[in-house]
C-alpha atoms as a PDB file:
ATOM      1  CA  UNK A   1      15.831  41.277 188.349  1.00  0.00           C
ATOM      2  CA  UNK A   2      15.417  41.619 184.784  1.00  0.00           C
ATOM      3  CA  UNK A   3      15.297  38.233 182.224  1.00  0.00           C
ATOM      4  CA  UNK A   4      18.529  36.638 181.309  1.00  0.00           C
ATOM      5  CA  UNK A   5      20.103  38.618 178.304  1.00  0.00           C
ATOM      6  CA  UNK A   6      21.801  35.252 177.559  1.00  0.00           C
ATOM      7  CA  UNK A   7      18.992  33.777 176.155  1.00  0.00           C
ATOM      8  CA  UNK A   8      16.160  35.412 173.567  1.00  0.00           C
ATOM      9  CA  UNK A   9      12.849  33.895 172.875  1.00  0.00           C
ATOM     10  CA  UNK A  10      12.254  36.191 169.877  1.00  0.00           C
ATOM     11  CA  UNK A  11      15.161  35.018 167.300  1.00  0.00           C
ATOM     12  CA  UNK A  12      14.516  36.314 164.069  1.00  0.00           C
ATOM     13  CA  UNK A  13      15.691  32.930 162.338  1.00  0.00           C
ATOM     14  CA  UNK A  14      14.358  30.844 164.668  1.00  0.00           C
ATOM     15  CA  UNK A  15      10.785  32.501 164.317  1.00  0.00           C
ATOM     16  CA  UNK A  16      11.083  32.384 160.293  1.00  0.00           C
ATOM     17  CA  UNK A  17      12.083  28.618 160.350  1.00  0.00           C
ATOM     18  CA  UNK A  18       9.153  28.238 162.468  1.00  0.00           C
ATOM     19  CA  UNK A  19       6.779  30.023 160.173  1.00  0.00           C
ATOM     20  CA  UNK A  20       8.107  28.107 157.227  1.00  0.00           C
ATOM     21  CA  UNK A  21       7.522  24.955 159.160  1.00  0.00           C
ATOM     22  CA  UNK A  22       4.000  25.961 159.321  1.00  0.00           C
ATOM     23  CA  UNK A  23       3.629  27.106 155.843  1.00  0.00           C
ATOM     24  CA  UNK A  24       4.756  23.989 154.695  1.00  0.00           C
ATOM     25  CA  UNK A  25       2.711  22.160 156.874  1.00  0.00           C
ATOM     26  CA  UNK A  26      -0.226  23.514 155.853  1.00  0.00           C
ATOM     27  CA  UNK A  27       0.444  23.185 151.975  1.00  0.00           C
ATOM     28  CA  UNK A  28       0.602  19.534 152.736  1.00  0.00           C
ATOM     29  CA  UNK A  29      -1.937  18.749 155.205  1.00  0.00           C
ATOM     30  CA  UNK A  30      -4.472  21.837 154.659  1.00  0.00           C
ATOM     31  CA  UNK A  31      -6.941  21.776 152.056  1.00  0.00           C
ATOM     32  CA  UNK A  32      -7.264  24.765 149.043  1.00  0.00           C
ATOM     33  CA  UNK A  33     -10.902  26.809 150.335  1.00  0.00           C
ATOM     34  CA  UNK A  34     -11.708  30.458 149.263  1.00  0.00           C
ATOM     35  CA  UNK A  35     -11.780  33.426 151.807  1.00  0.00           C
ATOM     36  CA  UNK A  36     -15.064  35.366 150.548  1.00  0.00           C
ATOM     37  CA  UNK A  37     -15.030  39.041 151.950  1.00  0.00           C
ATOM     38  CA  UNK A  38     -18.285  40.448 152.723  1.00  0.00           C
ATOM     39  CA  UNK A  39     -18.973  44.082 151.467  1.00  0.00           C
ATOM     40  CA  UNK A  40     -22.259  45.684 153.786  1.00  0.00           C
ATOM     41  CA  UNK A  41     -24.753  47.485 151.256  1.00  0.00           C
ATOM     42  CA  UNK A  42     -27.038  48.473 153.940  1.00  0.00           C
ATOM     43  CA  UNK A  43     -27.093  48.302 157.638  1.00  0.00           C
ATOM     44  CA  UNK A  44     -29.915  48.349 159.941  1.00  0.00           C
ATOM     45  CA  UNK A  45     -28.821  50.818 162.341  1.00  0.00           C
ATOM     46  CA  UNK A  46     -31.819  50.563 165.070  1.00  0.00           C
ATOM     47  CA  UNK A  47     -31.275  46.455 165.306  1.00  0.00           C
ATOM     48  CA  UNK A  48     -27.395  47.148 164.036  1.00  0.00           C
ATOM     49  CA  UNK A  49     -27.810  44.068 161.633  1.00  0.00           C
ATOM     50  CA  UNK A  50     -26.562  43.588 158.161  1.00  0.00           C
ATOM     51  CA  UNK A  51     -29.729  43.722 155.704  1.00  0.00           C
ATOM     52  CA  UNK A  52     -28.185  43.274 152.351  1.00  0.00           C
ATOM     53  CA  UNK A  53     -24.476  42.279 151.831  1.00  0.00           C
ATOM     54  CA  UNK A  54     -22.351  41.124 148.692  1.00  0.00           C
ATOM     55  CA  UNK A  55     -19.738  39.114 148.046  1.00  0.00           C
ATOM     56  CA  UNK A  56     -17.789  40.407 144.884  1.00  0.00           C
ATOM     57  CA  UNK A  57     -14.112  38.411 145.710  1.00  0.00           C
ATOM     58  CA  UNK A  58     -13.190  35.042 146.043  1.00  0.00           C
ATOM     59  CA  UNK A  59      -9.703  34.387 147.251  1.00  0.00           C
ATOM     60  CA  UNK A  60      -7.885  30.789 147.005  1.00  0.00           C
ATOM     61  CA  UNK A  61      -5.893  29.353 150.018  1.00  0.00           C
ATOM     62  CA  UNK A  62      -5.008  26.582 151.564  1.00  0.00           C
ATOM     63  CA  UNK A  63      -6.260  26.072 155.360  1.00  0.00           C
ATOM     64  CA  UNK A  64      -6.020  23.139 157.635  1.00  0.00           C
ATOM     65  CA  UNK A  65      -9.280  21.404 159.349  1.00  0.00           C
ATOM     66  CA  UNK A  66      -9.137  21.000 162.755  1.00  0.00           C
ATOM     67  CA  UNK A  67     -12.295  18.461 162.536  1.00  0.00           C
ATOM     68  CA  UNK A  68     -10.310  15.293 161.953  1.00  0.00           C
ATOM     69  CA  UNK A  69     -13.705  13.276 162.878  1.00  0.00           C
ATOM     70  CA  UNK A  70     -16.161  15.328 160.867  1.00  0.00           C
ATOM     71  CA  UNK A  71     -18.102  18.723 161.626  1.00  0.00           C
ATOM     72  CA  UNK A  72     -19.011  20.395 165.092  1.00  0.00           C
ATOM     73  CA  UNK A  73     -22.023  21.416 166.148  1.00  0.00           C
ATOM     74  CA  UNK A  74     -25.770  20.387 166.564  1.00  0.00           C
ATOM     75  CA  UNK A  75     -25.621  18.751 163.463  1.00  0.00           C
ATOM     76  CA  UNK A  76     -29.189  17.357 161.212  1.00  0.00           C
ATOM     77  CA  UNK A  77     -31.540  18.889 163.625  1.00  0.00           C
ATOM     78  CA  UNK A  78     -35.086  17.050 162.596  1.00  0.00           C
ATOM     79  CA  UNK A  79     -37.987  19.526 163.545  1.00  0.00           C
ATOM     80  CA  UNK A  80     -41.407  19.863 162.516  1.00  0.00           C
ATOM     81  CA  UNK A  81     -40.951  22.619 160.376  1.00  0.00           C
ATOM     82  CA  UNK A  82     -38.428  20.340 158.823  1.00  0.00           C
ATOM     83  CA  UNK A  83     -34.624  20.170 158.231  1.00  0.00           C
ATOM     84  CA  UNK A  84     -31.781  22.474 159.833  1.00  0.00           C
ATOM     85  CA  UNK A  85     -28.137  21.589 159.223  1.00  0.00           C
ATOM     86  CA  UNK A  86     -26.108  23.248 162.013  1.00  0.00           C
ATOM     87  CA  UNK A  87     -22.475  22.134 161.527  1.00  0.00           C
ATOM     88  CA  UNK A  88     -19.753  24.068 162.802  1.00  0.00           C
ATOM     89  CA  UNK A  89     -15.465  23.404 161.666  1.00  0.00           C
ATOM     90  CA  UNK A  90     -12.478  25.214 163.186  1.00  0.00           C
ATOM     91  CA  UNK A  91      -9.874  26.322 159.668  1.00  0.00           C
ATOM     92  CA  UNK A  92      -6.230  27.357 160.651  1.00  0.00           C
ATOM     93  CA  UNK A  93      -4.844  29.671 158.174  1.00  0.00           C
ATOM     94  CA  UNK A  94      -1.063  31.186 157.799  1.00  0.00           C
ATOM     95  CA  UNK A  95      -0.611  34.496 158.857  1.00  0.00           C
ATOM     96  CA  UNK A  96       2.178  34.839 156.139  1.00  0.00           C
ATOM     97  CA  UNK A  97      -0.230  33.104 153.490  1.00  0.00           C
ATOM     98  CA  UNK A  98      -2.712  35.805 154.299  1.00  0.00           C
ATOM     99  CA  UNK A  99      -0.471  38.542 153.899  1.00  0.00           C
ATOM    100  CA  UNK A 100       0.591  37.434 150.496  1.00  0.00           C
ATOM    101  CA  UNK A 101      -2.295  36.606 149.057  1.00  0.00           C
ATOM    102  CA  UNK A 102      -5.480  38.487 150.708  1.00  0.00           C
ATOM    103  CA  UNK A 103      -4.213  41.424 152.420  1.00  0.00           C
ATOM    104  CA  UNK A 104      -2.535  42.856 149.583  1.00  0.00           C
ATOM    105  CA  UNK A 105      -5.488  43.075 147.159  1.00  0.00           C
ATOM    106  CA  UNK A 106      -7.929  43.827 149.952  1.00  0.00           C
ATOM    107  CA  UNK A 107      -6.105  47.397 150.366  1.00  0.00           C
ATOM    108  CA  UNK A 108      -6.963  48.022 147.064  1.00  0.00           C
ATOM    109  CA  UNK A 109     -10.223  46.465 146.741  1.00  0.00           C
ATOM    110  CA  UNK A 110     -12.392  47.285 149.681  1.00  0.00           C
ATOM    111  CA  UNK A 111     -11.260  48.543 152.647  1.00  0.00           C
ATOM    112  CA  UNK A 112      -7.972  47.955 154.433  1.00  0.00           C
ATOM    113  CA  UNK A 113      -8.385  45.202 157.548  1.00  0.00           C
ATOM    114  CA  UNK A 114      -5.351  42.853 158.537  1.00  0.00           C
ATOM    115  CA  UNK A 115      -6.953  39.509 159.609  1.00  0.00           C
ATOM    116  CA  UNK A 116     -10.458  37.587 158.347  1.00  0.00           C
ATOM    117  CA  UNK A 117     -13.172  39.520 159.624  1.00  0.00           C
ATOM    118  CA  UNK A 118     -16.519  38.186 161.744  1.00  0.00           C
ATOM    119  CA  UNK A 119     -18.807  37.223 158.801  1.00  0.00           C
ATOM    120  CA  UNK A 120     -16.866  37.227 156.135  1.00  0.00           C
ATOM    121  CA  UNK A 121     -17.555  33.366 154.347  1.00  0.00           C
ATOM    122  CA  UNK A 122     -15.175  30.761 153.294  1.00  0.00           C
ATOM    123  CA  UNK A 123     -16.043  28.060 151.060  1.00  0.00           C
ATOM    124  CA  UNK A 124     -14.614  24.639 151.422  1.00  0.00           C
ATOM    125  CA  UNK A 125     -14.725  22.796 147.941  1.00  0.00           C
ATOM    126  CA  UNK A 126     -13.977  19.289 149.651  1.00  0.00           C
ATOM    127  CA  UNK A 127     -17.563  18.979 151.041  1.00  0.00           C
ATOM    128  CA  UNK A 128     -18.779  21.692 149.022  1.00  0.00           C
ATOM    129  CA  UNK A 129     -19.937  23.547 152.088  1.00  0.00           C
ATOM    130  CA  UNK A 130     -19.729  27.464 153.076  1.00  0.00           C
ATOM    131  CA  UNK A 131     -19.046  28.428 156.454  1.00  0.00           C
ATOM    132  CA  UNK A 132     -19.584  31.886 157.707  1.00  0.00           C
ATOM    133  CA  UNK A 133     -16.495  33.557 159.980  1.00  0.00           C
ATOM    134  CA  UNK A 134     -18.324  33.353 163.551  1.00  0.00           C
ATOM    135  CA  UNK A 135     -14.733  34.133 166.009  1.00  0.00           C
ATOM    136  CA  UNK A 136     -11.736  34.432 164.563  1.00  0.00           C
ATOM    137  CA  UNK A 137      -8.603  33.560 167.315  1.00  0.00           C
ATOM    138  CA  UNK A 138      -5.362  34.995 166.551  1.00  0.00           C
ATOM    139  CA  UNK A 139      -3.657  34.611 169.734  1.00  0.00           C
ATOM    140  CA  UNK A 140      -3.821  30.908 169.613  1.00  0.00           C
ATOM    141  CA  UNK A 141      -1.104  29.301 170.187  1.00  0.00           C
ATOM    142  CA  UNK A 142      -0.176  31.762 172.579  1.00  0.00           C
ATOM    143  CA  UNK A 143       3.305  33.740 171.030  1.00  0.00           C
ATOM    144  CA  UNK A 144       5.456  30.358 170.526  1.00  0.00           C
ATOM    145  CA  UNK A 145       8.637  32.157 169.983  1.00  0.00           C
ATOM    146  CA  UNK A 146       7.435  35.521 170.616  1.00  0.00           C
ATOM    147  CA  UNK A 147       5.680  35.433 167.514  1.00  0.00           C
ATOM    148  CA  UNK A 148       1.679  34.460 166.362  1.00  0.00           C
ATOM    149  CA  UNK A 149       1.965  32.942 163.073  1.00  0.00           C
ATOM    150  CA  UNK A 150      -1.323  31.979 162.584  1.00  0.00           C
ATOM    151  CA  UNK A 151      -4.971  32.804 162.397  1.00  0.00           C
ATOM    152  CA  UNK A 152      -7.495  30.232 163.937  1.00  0.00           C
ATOM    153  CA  UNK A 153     -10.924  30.890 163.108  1.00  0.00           C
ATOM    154  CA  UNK A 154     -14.200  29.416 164.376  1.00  0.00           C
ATOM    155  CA  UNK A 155     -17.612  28.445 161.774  1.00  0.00           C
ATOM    156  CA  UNK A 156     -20.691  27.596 161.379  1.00  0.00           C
ATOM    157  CA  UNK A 157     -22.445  26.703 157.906  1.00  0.00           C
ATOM    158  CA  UNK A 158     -23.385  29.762 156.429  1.00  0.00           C
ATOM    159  CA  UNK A 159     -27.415  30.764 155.888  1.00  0.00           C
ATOM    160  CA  UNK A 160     -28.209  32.210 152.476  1.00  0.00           C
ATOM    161  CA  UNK A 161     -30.162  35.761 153.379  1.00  0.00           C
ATOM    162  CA  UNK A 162     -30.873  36.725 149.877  1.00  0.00           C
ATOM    163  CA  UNK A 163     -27.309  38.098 149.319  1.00  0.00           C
ATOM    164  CA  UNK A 164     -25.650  39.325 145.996  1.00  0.00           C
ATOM    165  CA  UNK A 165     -22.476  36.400 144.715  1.00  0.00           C
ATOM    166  CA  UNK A 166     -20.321  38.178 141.656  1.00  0.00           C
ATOM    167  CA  UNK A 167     -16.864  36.150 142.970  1.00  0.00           C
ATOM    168  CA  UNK A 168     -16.582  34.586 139.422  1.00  0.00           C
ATOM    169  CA  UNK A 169     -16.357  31.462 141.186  1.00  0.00           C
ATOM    170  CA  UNK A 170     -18.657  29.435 140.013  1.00  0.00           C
ATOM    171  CA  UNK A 171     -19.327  27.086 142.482  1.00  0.00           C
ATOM    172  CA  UNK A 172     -19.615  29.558 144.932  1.00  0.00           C
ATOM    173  CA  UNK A 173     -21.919  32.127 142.462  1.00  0.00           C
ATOM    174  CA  UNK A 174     -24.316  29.654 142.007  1.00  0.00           C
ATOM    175  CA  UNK A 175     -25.699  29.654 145.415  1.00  0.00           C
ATOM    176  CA  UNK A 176     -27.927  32.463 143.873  1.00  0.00           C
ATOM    177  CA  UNK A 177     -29.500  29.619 141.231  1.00  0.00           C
ATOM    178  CA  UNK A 178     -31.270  27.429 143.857  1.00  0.00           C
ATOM    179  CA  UNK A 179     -31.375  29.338 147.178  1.00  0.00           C
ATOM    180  CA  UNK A 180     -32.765  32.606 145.898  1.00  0.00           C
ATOM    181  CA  UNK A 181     -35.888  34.300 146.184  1.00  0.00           C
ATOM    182  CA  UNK A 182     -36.634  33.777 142.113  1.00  0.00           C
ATOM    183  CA  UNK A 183     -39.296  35.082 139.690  1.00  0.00           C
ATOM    184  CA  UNK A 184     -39.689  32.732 136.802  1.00  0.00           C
ATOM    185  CA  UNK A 185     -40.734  34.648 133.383  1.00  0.00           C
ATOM    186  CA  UNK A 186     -41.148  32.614 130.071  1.00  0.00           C
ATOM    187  CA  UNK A 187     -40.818  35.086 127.102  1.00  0.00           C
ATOM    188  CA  UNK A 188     -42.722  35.301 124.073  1.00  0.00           C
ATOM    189  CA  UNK A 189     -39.500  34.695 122.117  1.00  0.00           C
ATOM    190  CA  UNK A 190     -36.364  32.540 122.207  1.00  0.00           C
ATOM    191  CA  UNK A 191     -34.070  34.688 119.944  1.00  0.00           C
ATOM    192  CA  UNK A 192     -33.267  36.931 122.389  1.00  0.00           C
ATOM    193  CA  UNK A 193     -30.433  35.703 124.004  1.00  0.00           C
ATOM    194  CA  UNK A 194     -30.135  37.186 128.046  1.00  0.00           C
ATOM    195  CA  UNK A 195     -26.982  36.765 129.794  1.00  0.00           C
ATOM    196  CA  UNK A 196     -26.390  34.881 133.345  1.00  0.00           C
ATOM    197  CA  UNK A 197     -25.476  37.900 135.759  1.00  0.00           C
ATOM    198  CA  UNK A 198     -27.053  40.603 133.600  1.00  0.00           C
ATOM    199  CA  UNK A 199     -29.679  43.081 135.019  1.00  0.00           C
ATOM    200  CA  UNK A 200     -32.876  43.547 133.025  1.00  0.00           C
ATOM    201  CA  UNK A 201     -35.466  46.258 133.712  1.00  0.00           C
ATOM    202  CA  UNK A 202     -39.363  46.735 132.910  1.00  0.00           C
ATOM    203  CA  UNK A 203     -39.753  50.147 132.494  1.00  0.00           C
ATOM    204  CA  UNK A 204     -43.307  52.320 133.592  1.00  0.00           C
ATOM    205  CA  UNK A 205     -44.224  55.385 133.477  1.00  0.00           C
ATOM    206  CA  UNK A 206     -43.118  56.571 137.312  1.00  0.00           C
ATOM    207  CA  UNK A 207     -41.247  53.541 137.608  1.00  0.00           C
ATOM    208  CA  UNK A 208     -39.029  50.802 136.814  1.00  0.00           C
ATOM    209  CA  UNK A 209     -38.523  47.167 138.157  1.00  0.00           C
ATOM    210  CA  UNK A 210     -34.911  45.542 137.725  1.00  0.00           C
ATOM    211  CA  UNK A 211     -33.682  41.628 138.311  1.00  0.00           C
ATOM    212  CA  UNK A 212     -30.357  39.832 138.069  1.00  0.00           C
ATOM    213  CA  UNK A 213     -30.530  37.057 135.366  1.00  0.00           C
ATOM    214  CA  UNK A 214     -29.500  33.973 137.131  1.00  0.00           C
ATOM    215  CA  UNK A 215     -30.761  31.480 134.551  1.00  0.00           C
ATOM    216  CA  UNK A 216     -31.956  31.601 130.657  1.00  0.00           C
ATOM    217  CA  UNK A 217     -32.721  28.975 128.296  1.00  0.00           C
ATOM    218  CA  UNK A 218     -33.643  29.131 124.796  1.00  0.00           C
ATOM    219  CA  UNK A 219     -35.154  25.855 124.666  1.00  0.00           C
ATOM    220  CA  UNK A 220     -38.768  26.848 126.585  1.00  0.00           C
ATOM    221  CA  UNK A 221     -37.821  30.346 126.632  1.00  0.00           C
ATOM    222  CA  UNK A 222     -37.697  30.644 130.424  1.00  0.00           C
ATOM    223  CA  UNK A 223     -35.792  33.350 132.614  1.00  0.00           C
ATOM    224  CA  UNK A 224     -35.530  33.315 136.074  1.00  0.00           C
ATOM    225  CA  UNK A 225     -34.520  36.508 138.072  1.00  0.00           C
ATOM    226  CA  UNK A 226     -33.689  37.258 141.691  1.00  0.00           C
ATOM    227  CA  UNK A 227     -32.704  40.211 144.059  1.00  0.00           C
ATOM    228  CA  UNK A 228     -36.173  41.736 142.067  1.00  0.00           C
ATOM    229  CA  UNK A 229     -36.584  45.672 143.279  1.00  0.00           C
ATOM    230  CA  UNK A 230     -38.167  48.901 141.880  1.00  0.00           C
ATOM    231  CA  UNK A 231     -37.351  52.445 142.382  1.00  0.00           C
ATOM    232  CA  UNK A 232     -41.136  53.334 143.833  1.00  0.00           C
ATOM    233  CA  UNK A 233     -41.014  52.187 147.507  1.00  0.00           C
ATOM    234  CA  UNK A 234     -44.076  50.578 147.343  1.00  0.00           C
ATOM    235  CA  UNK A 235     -44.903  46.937 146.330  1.00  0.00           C
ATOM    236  CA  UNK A 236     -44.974  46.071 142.480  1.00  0.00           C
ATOM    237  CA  UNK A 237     -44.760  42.941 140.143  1.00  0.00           C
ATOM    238  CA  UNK A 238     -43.405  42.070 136.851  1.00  0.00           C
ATOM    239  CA  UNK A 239     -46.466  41.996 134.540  1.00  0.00           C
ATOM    240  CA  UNK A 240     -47.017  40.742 130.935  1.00  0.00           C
ATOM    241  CA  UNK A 241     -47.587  43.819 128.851  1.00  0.00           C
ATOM    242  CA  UNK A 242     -43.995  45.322 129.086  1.00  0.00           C
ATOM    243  CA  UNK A 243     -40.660  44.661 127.212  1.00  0.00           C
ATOM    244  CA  UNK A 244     -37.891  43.477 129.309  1.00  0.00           C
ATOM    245  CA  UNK A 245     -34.478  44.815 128.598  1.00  0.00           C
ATOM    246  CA  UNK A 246     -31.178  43.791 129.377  1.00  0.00           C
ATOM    247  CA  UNK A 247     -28.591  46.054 130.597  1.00  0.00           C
ATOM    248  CA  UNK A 248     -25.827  44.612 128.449  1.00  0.00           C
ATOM    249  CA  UNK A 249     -26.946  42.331 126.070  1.00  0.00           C
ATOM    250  CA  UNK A 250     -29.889  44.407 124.844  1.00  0.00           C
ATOM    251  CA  UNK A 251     -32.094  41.301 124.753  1.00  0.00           C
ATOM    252  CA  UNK A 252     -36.058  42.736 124.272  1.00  0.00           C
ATOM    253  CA  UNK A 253     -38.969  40.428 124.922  1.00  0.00           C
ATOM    254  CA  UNK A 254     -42.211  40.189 126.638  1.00  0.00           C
ATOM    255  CA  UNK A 255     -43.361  38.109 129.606  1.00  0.00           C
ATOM    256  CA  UNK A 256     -46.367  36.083 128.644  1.00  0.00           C
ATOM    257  CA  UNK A 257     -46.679  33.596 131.963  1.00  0.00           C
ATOM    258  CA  UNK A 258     -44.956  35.076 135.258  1.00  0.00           C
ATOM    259  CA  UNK A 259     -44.463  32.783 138.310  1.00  0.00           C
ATOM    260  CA  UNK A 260     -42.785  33.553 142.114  1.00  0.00           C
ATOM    261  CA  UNK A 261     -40.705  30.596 142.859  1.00  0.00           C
ATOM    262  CA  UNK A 262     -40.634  31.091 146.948  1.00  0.00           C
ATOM    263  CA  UNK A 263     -38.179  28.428 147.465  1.00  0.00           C
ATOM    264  CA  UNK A 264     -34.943  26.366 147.466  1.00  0.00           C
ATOM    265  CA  UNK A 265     -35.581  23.896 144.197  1.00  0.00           C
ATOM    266  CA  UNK A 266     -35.985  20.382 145.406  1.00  0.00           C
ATOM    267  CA  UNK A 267     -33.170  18.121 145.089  1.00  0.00           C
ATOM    268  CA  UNK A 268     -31.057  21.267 144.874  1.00  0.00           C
ATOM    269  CA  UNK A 269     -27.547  21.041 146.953  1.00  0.00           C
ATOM    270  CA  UNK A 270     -28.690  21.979 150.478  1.00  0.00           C
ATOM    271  CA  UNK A 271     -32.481  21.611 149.532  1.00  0.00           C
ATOM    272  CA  UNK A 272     -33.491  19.231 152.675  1.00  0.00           C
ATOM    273  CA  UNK A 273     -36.922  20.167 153.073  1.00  0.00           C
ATOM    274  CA  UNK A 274     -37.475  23.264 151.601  1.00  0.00           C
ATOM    275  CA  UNK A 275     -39.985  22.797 149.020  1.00  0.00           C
ATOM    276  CA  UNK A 276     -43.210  24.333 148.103  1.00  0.00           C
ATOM    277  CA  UNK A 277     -45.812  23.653 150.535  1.00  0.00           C
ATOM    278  CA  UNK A 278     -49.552  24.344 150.962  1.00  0.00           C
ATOM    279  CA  UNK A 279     -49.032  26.502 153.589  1.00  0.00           C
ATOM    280  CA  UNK A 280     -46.953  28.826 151.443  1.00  0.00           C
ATOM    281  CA  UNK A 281     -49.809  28.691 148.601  1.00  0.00           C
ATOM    282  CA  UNK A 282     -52.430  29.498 150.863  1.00  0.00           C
ATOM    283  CA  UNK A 283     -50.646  32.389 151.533  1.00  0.00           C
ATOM    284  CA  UNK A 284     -50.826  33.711 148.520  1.00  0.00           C
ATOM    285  CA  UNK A 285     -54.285  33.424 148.430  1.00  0.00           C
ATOM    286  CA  UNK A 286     -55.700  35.406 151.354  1.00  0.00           C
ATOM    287  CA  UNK A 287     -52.893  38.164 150.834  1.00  0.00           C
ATOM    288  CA  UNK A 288     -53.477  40.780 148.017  1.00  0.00           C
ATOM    289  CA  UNK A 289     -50.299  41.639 146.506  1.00  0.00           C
ATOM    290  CA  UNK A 290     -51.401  43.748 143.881  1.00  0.00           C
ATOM    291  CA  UNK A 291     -52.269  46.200 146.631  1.00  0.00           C
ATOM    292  CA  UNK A 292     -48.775  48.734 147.576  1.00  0.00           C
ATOM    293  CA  UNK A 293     -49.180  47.391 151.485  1.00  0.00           C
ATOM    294  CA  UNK A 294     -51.691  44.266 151.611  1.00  0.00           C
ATOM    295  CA  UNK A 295     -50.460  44.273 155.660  1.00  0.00           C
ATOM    296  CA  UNK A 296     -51.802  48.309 156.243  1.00  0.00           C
ATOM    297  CA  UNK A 297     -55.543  49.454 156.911  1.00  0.00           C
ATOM    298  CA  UNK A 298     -58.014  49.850 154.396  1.00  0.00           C
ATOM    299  CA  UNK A 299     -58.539  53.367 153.134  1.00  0.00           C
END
């Protein structure tokens, strides 16, 4: 026998009161993150992992934390290599919300997907934390009223791998300022003026080297660049006898003192124990990096 045509479980009304209920819910309970879409550059086909990524859009929207009790996971691991911070949180997000205000602009943006992606990032400005998209869930609750109004999605704190952050968020961008792989230049001249976010280039004869301006000051005349890379395929530095050039402020000055800052600042947000130690500058002094590949055979 078929199901009682007396009674529906898929009212239109009844599911859009429901919806509403949780929308509402949400907007007073949930807390205003941003939904960061990832954008692959280049993909490692062999080990099928994502080498470089960006993140050029920032979307605001309110989600709800599950974690009533604080953050999932492993936690402050303590190891002899030092700190890792493994915390995990479980966001619930309106599938109406995301419709209105992601979907629509993703279409047109990137490429067309209709619910968060695995690795996307969202950022939650109430700890000041990003989380990376591990599982998203978007049959849970199981179709209450014939219907799945929202998407529940699973995190864990997200690991900086050298990516490129242009949201315009600046609490978000500035991830690139401390966690970085940086070069440190100071210029022979303050009047310049660089921008934050510009690219600058030192042009050679067969080549050129290029760097993302993530800090200048005019006081001591100091830039710092990262996501460095030339056009040669082989190894090469910034050196002291070139101009560098920015793309759109046309700033022209020479390097005269050029330093590799290898890690997170100290005291930096999410710094731990990442500072500069001796076995990173012994490093640097048993490997020759003015060769094009110090790890190769002598010829």
């Amino acid at each position: 026998m078929a199901t009682s045509p007396y009674f529906r479980h898929n009212v239109r009304s009844e599911q859009t009161l429901y919806e509403d209920l949780i929308v509402e819910s949400l907007k007073f309970y949930g807390q205003d993150c941003y939904y960061v879409p990832r954008e692959v550059v280049y993909r490692d086909m062999i080990f099928n992992d994502e080498v470089l990524s960006r993140f050029n859009f920032a979307y605001k929207i309110e989600m709800y934390i599950e974690n009533v009790e604080g953050f999932d996971g492993d936690g402050d691991l303590f190891q002899k290599f030092g700190v890792e911070i493994r915390d995990a949180i479980t966001l619930v997000m309106s599938r109406r919300r995301w419709n209105v205000e992601i979907k629509k602009y993703e279409e047109s943006e990137t490429e067309k997907y209709y619910r968060p992606r695995e690795g996307d990032i969202i950022h939650l400005p109430l700890s000041g934390s990003t989380f990376q998209i591990m599982k998203v869930e978007d049959e849970n609750p199981f179709y209450q009223l014939g219907q799945l109004p929202v998407f529940r999605m699973r995190c864990e704190l997200f690991e900086y791998t050298n990516a490129d952050f242009d949201t315009g968020v600046p609490e978000i961008d500035r991830v690139e300022s401390f966690a970085a792989y940086q070069w440190q230049l100071t210029m022979d001249s303050s009047s310049v003026g660089y921008e934050n976010g510009e690219t600058v280039i030192q042009t050679f004869s067969n080549y050129e080297i290029s760097g993302e301006v993530v800090h200048w000051s005019d006081s001591d005349n100091v830039i710092r660049l990262t996501h460095v890379s030339n056009n040669s395929g082989e190894y090469k530095a910034f050196t002291t006898s070139t101009q560098l050039i920015g793309s759109s402020s046309g700033a022209i000055a020479t390097p005269i003192l050029i330093e590799e800052l290898q890690k997170i600042q100290p005291g930096s947000p999410g710094g731990a124990d990442n500072v500069v130690s001796d076995f990173d500058i012994s490093a640097f002094e048993f490997i020759d990096f003015s060769e094009s590949n110090p790890f190769g055979d002598i010829s």
